[in-house]
PDB file of N, CA and C in Angstrom:
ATOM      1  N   UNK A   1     114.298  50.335 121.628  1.00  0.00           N
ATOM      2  CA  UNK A   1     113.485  51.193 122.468  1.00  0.00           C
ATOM      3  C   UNK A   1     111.996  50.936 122.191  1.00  0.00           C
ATOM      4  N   UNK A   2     111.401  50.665 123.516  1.00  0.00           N
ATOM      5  CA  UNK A   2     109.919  50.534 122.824  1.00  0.00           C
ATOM      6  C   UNK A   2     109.226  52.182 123.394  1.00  0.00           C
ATOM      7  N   UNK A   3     108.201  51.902 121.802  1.00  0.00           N
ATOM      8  CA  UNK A   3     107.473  52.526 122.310  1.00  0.00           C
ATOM      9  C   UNK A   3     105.867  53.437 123.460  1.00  0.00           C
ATOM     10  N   UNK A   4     105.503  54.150 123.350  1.00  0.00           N
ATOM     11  CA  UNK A   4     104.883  54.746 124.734  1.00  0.00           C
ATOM     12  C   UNK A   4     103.582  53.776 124.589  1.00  0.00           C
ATOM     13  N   UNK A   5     102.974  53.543 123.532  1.00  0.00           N
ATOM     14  CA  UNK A   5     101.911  52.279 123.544  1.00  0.00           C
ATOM     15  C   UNK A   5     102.370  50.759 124.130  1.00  0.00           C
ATOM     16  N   UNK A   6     103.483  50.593 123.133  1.00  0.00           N
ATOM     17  CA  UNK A   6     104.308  49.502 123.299  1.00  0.00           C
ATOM     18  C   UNK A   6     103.873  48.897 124.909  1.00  0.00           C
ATOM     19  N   UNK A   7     104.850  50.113 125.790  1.00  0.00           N
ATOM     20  CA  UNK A   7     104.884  49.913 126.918  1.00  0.00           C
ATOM     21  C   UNK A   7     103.522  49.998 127.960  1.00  0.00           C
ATOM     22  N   UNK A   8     102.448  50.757 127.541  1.00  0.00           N
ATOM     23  CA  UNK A   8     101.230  50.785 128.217  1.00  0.00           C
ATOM     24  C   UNK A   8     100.957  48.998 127.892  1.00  0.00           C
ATOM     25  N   UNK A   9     100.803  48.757 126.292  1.00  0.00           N
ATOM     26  CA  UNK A   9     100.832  47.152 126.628  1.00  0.00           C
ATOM     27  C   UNK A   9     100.912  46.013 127.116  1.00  0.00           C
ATOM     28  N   UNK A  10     102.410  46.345 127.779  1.00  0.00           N
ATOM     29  CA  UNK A  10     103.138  45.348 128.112  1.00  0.00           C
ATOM     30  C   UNK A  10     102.365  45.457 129.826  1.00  0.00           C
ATOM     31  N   UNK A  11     102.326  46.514 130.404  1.00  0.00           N
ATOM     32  CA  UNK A  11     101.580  46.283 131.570  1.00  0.00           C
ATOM     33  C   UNK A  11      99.907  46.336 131.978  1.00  0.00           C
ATOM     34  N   UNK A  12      99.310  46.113 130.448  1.00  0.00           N
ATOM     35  CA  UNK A  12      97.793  46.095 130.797  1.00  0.00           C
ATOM     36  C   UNK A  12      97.081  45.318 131.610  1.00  0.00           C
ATOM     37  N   UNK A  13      97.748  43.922 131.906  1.00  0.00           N
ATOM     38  CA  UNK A  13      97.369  42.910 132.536  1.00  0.00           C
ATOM     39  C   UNK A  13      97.601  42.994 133.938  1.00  0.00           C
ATOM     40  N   UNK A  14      98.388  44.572 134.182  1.00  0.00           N
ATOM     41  CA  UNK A  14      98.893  43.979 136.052  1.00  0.00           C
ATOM     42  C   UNK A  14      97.273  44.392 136.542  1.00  0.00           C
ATOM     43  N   UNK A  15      96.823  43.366 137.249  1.00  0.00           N
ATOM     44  CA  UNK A  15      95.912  43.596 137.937  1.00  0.00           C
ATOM     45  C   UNK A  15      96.029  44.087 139.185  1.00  0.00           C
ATOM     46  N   UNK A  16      94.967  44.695 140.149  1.00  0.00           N
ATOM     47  CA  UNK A  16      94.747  45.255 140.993  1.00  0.00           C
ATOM     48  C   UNK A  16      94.563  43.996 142.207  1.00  0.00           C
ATOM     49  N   UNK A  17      95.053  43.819 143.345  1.00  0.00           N
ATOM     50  CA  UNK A  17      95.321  42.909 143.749  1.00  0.00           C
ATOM     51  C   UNK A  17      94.085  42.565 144.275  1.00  0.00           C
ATOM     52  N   UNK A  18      92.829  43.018 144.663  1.00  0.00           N
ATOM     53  CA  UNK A  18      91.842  43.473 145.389  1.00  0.00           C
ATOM     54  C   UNK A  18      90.250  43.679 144.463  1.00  0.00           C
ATOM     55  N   UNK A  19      90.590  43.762 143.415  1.00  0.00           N
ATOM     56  CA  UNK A  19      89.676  44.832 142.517  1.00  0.00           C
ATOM     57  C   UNK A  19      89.812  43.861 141.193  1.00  0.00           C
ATOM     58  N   UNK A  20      88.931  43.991 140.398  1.00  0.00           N
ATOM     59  CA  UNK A  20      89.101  43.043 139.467  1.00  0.00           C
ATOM     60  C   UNK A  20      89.034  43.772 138.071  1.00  0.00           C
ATOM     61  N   UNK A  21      90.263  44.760 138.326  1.00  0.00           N
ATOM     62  CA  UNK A  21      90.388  45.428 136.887  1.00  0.00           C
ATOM     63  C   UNK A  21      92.068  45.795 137.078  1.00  0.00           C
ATOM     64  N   UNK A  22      92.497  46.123 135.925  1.00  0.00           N
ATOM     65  CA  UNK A  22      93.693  46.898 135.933  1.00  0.00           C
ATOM     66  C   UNK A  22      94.246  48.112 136.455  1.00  0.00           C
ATOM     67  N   UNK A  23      95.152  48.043 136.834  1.00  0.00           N
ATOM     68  CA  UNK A  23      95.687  49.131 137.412  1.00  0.00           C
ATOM     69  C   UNK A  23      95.303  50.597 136.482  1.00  0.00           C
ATOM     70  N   UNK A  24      95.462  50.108 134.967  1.00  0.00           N
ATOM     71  CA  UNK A  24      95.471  51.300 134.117  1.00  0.00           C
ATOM     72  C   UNK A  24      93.891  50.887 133.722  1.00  0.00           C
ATOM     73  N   UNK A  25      93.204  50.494 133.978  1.00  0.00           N
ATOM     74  CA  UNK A  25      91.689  50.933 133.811  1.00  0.00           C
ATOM     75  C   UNK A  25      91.262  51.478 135.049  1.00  0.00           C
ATOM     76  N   UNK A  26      91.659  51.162 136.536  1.00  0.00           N
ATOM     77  CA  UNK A  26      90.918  52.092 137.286  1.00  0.00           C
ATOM     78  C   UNK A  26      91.931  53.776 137.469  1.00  0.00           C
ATOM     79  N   UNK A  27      92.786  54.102 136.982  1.00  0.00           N
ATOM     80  CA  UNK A  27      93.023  55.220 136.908  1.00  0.00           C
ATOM     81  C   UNK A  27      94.619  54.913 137.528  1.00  0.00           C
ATOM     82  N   UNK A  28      95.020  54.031 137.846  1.00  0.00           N
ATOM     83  CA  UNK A  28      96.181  53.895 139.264  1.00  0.00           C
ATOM     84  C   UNK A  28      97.036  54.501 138.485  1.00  0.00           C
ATOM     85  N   UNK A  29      97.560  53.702 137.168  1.00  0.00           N
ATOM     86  CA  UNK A  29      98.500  54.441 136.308  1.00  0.00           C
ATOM     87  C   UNK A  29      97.726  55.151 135.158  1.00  0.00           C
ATOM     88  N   UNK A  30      98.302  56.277 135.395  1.00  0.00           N
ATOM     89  CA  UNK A  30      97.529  57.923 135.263  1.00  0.00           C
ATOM     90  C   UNK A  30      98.478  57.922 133.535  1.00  0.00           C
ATOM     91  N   UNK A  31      99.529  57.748 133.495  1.00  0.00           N
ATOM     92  CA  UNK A  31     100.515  57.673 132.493  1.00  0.00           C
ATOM     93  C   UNK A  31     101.871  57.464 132.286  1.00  0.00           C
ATOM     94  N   UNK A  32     102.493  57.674 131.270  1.00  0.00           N
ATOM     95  CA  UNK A  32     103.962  56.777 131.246  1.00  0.00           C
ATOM     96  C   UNK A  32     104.983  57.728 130.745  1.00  0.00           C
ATOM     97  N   UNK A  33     105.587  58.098 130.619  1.00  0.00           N
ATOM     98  CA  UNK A  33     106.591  58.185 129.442  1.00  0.00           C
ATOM     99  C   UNK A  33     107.901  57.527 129.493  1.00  0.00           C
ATOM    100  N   UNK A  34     108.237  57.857 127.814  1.00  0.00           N
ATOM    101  CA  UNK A  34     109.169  56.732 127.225  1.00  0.00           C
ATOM    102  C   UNK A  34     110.304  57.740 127.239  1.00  0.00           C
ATOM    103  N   UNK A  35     111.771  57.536 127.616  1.00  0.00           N
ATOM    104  CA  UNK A  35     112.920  58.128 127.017  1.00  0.00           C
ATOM    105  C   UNK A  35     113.972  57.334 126.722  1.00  0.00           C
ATOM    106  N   UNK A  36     114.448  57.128 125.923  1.00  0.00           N
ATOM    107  CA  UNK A  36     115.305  55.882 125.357  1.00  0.00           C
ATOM    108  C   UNK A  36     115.291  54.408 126.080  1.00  0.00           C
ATOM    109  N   UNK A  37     116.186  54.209 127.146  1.00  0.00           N
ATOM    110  CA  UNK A  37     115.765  52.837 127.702  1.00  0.00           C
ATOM    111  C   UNK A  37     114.783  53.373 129.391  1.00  0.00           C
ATOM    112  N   UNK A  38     114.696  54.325 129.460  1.00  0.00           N
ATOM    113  CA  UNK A  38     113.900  54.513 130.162  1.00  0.00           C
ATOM    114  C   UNK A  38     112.253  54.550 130.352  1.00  0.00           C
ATOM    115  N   UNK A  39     111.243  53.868 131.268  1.00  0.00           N
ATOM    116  CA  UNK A  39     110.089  54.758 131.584  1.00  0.00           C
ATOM    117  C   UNK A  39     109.648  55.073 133.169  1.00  0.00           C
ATOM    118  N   UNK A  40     109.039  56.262 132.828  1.00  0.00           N
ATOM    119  CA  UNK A  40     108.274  56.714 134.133  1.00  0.00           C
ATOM    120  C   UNK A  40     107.045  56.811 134.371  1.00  0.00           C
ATOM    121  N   UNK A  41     106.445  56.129 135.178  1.00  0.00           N
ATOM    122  CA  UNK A  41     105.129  56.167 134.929  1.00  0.00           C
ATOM    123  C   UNK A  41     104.639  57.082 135.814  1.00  0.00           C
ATOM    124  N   UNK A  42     103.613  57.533 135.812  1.00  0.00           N
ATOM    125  CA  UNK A  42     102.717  58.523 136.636  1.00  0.00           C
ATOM    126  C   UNK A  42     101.729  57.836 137.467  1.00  0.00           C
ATOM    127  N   UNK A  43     101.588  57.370 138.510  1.00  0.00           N
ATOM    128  CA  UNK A  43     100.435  56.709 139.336  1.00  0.00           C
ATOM    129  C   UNK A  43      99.629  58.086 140.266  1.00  0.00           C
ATOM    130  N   UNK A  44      98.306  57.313 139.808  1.00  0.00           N
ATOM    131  CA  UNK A  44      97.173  58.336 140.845  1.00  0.00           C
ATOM    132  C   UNK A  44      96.598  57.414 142.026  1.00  0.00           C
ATOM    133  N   UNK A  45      96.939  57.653 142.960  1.00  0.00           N
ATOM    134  CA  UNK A  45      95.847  56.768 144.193  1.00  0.00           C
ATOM    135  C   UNK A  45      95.037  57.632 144.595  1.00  0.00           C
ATOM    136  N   UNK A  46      93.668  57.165 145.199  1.00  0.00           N
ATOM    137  CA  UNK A  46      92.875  57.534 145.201  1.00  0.00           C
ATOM    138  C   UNK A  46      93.387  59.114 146.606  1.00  0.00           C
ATOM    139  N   UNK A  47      93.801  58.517 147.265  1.00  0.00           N
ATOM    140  CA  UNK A  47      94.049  59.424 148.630  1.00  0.00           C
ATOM    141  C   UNK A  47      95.886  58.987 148.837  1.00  0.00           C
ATOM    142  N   UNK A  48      96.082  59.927 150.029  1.00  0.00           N
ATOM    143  CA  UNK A  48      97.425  59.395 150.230  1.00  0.00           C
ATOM    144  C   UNK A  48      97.815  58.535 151.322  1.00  0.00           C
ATOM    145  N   UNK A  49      98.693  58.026 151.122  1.00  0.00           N
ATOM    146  CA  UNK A  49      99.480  56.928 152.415  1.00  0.00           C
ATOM    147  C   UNK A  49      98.529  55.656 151.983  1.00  0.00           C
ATOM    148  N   UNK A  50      97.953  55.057 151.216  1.00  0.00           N
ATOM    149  CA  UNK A  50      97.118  54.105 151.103  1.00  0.00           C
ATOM    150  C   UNK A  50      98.245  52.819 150.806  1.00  0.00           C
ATOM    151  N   UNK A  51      97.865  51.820 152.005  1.00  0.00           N
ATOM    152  CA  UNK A  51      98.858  51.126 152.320  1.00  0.00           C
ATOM    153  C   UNK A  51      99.179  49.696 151.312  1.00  0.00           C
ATOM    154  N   UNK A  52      98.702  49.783 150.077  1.00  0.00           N
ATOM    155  CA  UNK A  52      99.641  48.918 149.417  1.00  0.00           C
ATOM    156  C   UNK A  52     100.161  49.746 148.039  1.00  0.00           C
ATOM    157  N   UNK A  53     100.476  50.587 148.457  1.00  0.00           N
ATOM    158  CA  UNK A  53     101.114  51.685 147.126  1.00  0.00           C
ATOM    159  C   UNK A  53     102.535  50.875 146.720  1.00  0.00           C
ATOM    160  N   UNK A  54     103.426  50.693 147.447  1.00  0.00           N
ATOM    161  CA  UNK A  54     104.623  49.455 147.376  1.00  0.00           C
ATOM    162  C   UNK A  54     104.011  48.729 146.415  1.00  0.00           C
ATOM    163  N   UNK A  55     103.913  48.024 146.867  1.00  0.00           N
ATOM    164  CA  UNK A  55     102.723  46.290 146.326  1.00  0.00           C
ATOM    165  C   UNK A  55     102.412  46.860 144.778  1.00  0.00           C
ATOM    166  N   UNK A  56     101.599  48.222 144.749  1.00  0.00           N
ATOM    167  CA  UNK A  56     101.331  48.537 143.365  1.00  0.00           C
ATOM    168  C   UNK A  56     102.305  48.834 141.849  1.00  0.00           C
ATOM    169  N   UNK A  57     103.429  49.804 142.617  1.00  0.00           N
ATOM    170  CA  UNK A  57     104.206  50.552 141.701  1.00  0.00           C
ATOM    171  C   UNK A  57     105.264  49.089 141.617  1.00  0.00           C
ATOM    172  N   UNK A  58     105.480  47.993 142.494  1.00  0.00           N
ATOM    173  CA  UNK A  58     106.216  47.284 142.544  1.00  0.00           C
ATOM    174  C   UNK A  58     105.742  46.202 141.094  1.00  0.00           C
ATOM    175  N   UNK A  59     104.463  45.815 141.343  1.00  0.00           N
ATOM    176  CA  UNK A  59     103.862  45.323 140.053  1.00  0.00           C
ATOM    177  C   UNK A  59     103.798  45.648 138.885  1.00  0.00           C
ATOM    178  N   UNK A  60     104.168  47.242 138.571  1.00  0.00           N
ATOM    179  CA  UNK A  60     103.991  47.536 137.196  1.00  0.00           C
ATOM    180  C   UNK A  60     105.476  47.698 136.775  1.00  0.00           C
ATOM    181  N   UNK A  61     106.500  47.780 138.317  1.00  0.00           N
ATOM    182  CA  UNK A  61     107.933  47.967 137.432  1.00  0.00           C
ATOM    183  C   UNK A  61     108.281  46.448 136.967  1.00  0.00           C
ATOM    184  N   UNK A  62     107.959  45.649 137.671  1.00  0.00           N
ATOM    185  CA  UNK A  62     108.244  43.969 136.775  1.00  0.00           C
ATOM    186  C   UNK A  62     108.418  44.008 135.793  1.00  0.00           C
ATOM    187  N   UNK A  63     107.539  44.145 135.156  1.00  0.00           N
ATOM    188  CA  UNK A  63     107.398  43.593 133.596  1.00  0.00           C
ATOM    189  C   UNK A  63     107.784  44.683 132.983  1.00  0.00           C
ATOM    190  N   UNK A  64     108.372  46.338 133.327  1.00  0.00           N
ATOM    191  CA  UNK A  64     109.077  47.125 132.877  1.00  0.00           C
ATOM    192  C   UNK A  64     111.113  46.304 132.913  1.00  0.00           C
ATOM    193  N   UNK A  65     110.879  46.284 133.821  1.00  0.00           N
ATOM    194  CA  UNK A  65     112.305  45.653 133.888  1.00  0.00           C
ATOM    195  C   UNK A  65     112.681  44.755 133.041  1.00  0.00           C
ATOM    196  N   UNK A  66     111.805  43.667 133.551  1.00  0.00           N
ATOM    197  CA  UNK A  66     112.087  42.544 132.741  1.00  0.00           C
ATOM    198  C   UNK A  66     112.570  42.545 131.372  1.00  0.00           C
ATOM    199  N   UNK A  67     112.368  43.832 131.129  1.00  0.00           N
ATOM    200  CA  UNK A  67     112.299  43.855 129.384  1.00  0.00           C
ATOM    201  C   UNK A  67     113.669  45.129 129.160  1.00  0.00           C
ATOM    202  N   UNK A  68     114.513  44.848 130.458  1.00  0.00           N
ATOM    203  CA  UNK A  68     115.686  45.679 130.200  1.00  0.00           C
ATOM    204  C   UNK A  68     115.602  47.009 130.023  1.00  0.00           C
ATOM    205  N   UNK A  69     114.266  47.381 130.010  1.00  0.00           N
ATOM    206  CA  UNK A  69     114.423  49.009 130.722  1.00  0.00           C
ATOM    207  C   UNK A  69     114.453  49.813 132.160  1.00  0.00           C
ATOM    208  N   UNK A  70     114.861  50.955 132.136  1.00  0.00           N
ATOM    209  CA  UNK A  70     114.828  51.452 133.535  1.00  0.00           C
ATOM    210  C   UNK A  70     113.677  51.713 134.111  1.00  0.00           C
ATOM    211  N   UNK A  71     113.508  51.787 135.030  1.00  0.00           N
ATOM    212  CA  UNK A  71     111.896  52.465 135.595  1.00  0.00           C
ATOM    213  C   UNK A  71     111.883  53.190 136.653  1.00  0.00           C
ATOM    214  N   UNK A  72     111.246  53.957 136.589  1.00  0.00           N
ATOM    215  CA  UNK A  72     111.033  55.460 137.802  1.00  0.00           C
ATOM    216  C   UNK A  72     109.790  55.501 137.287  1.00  0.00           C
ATOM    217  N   UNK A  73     109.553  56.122 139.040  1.00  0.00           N
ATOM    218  CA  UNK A  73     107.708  57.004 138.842  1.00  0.00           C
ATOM    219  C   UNK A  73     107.746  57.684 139.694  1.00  0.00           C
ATOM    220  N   UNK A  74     106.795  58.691 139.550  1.00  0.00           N
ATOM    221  CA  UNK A  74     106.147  59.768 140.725  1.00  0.00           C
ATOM    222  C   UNK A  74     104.884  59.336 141.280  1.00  0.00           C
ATOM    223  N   UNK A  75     104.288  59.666 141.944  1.00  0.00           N
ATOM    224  CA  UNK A  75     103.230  59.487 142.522  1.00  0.00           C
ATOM    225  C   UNK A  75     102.434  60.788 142.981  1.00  0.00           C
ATOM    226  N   UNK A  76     100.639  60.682 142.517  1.00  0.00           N
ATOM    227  CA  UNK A  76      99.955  61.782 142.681  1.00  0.00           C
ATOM    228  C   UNK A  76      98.917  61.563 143.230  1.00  0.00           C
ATOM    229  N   UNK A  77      97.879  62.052 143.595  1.00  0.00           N
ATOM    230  CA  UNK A  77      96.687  62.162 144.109  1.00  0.00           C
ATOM    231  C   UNK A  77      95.400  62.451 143.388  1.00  0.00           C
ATOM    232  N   UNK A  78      94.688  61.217 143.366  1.00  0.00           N
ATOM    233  CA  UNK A  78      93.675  61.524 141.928  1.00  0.00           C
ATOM    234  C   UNK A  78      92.694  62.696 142.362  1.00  0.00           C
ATOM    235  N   UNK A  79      92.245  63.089 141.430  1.00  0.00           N
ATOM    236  CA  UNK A  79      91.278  64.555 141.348  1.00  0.00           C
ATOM    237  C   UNK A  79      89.971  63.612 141.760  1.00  0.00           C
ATOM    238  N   UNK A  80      89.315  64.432 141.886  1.00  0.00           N
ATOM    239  CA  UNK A  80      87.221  64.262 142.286  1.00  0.00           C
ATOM    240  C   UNK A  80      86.900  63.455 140.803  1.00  0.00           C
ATOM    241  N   UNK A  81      86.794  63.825 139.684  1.00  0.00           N
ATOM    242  CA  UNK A  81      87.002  63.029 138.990  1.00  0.00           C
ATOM    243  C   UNK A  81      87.283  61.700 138.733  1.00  0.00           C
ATOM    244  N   UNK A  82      88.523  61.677 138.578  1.00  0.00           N
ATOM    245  CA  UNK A  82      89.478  60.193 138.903  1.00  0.00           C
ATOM    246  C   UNK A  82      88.708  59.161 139.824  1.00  0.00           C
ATOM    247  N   UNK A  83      88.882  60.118 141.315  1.00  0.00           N
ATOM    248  CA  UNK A  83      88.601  59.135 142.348  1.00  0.00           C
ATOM    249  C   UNK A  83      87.128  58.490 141.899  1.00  0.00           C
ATOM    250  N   UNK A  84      86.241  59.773 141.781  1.00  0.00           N
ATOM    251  CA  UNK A  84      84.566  58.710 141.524  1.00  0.00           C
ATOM    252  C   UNK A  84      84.826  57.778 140.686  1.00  0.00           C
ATOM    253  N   UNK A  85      85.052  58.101 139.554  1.00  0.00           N
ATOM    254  CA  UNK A  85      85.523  56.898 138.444  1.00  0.00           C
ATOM    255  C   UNK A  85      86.257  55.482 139.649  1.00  0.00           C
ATOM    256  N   UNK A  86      87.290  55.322 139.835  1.00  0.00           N
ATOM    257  CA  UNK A  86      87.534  54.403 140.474  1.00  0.00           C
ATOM    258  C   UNK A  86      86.889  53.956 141.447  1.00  0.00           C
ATOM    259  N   UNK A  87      86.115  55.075 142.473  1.00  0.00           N
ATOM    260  CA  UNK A  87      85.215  54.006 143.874  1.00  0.00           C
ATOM    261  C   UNK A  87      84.315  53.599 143.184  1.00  0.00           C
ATOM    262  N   UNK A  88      83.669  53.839 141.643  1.00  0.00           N
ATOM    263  CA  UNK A  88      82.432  53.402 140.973  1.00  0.00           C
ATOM    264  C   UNK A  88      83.337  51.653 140.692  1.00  0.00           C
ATOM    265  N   UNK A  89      84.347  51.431 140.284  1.00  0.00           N
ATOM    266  CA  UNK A  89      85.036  50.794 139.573  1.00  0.00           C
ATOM    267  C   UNK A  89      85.385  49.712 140.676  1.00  0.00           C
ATOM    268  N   UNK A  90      85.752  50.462 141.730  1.00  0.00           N
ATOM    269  CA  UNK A  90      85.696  49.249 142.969  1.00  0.00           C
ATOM    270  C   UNK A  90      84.884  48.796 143.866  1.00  0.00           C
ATOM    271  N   UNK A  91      83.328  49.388 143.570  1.00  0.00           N
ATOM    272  CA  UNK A  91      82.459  48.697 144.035  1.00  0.00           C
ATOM    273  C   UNK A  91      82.091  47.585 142.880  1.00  0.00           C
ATOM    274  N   UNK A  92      82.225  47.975 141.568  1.00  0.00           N
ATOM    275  CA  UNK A  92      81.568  46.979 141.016  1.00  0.00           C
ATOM    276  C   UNK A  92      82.313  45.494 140.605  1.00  0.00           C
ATOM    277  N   UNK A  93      83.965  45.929 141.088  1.00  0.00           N
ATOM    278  CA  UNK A  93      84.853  44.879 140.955  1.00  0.00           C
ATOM    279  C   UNK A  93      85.737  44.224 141.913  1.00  0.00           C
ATOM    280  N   UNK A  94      85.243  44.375 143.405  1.00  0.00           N
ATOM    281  CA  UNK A  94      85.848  44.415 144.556  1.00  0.00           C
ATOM    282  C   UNK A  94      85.566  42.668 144.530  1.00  0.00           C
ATOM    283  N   UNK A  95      87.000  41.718 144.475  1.00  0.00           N
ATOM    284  CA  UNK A  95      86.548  40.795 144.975  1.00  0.00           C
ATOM    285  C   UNK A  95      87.450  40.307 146.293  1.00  0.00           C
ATOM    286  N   UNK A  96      88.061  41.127 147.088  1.00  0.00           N
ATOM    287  CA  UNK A  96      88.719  41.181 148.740  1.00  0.00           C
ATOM    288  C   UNK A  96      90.310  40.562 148.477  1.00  0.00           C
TER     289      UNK A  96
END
Protein backbone atom coordinates (compact mmCIF):
# COMPACT_ATOMS: atom_id res chain seq x y z
CA UNK A 1 0.00 0.00 0.00
CA UNK A 2 1.47 3.25 -0.75
CA UNK A 3 1.36 5.93 0.99
CA UNK A 4 -0.78 9.51 0.81
CA UNK A 5 2.69 11.36 -0.12
CA UNK A 6 3.84 8.34 -1.88
CA UNK A 7 0.97 8.79 -4.15
CA UNK A 8 0.83 12.75 -4.49
CA UNK A 9 4.42 11.79 -5.93
CA UNK A 10 3.81 9.53 -8.23
CA UNK A 11 1.46 12.07 -10.04
CA UNK A 12 3.45 15.37 -9.66
CA UNK A 13 4.55 15.37 -13.15
CA UNK A 14 0.98 15.08 -14.87
CA UNK A 15 1.05 18.23 -16.51
CA UNK A 16 -1.65 20.49 -17.52
CA UNK A 17 -2.13 20.02 -21.12
CA UNK A 18 -2.35 23.81 -21.93
CA UNK A 19 -0.58 25.49 -18.95
CA UNK A 20 2.83 24.82 -18.05
CA UNK A 21 2.50 23.61 -14.53
CA UNK A 22 0.98 20.67 -12.78
CA UNK A 23 -2.18 19.74 -12.24
CA UNK A 24 -1.36 19.70 -8.38
CA UNK A 25 0.43 23.07 -8.46
CA UNK A 26 -2.36 24.94 -10.11
CA UNK A 27 -4.92 23.69 -7.62
CA UNK A 28 -6.73 20.97 -10.19
CA UNK A 29 -5.96 18.22 -7.69
CA UNK A 30 -7.22 19.78 -4.50
CA UNK A 31 -6.29 16.25 -2.68
CA UNK A 32 -6.10 12.49 -2.39
CA UNK A 33 -6.77 9.96 -0.09
CA UNK A 34 -5.27 6.63 0.48
CA UNK A 35 -7.39 3.44 1.65
CA UNK A 36 -5.65 0.22 1.27
CA UNK A 37 -5.36 -0.43 -2.53
CA UNK A 38 -7.43 2.35 -3.12
CA UNK A 39 -7.17 6.32 -3.99
CA UNK A 40 -9.50 9.15 -4.44
CA UNK A 41 -8.55 12.14 -5.42
CA UNK A 42 -10.37 15.42 -5.00
CA UNK A 43 -10.15 17.74 -8.22
CA UNK A 44 -11.06 21.58 -8.17
CA UNK A 45 -11.77 23.23 -11.67
CA UNK A 46 -11.88 26.45 -11.87
CA UNK A 47 -15.81 26.68 -12.96
CA UNK A 48 -18.05 23.91 -14.08
CA UNK A 49 -18.60 21.88 -17.35
CA UNK A 50 -15.03 23.04 -18.43
CA UNK A 51 -14.48 20.94 -21.38
CA UNK A 52 -11.38 18.92 -20.87
CA UNK A 53 -12.22 17.70 -17.28
CA UNK A 54 -12.16 13.91 -18.99
CA UNK A 55 -8.70 14.61 -20.49
CA UNK A 56 -7.73 15.77 -16.82
CA UNK A 57 -8.99 13.20 -14.19
CA UNK A 58 -8.10 10.68 -17.07
CA UNK A 59 -4.32 11.76 -16.71
CA UNK A 60 -3.94 11.52 -13.12
CA UNK A 61 -5.78 8.00 -12.95
CA UNK A 62 -2.82 6.52 -15.30
CA UNK A 63 -0.17 6.43 -13.31
CA UNK A 64 -2.62 5.60 -10.30
CA UNK A 65 -3.47 2.45 -12.02
CA UNK A 66 -0.58 1.57 -13.40
CA UNK A 67 0.70 0.89 -10.09
CA UNK A 68 -2.25 -1.60 -9.35
CA UNK A 69 -4.35 0.57 -7.39
CA UNK A 70 -7.96 1.51 -7.66
CA UNK A 71 -8.95 5.02 -8.43
CA UNK A 72 -12.08 7.14 -7.90
CA UNK A 73 -12.61 10.90 -7.58
CA UNK A 74 -15.12 13.54 -6.99
CA UNK A 75 -15.09 16.63 -8.49
CA UNK A 76 -15.54 20.32 -7.02
CA UNK A 77 -15.57 23.82 -7.80
CA UNK A 78 -12.64 25.94 -6.73
CA UNK A 79 -13.40 28.82 -4.21
CA UNK A 80 -12.38 32.77 -5.12
CA UNK A 81 -9.31 31.85 -3.66
CA UNK A 82 -8.26 28.78 -5.57
CA UNK A 83 -9.53 30.16 -8.77
CA UNK A 84 -7.27 33.62 -8.52
CA UNK A 85 -4.38 31.51 -7.60
CA UNK A 86 -4.79 29.48 -10.78
CA UNK A 87 -5.95 32.37 -13.50
CA UNK A 88 -2.64 34.11 -11.89
CA UNK A 89 -0.92 30.66 -12.71
CA UNK A 90 -2.38 30.47 -16.20
CA UNK A 91 -1.56 33.61 -17.38
CA UNK A 92 1.88 33.26 -16.46
CA UNK A 93 2.14 29.63 -17.86
CA UNK A 94 -0.29 29.46 -20.73
CA UNK A 95 1.58 27.97 -23.57
CA UNK A 96 -1.94 26.96 -25.95
Amino acid sequence: MKTKEEVFELISGVMHPAINYSLRDLGIVRDLNVDENSVEVIFAFPFPGIPIADALVNSISKPIVSEGMEFKYKIDIMNTEEKDKFMKMEMAGWVG
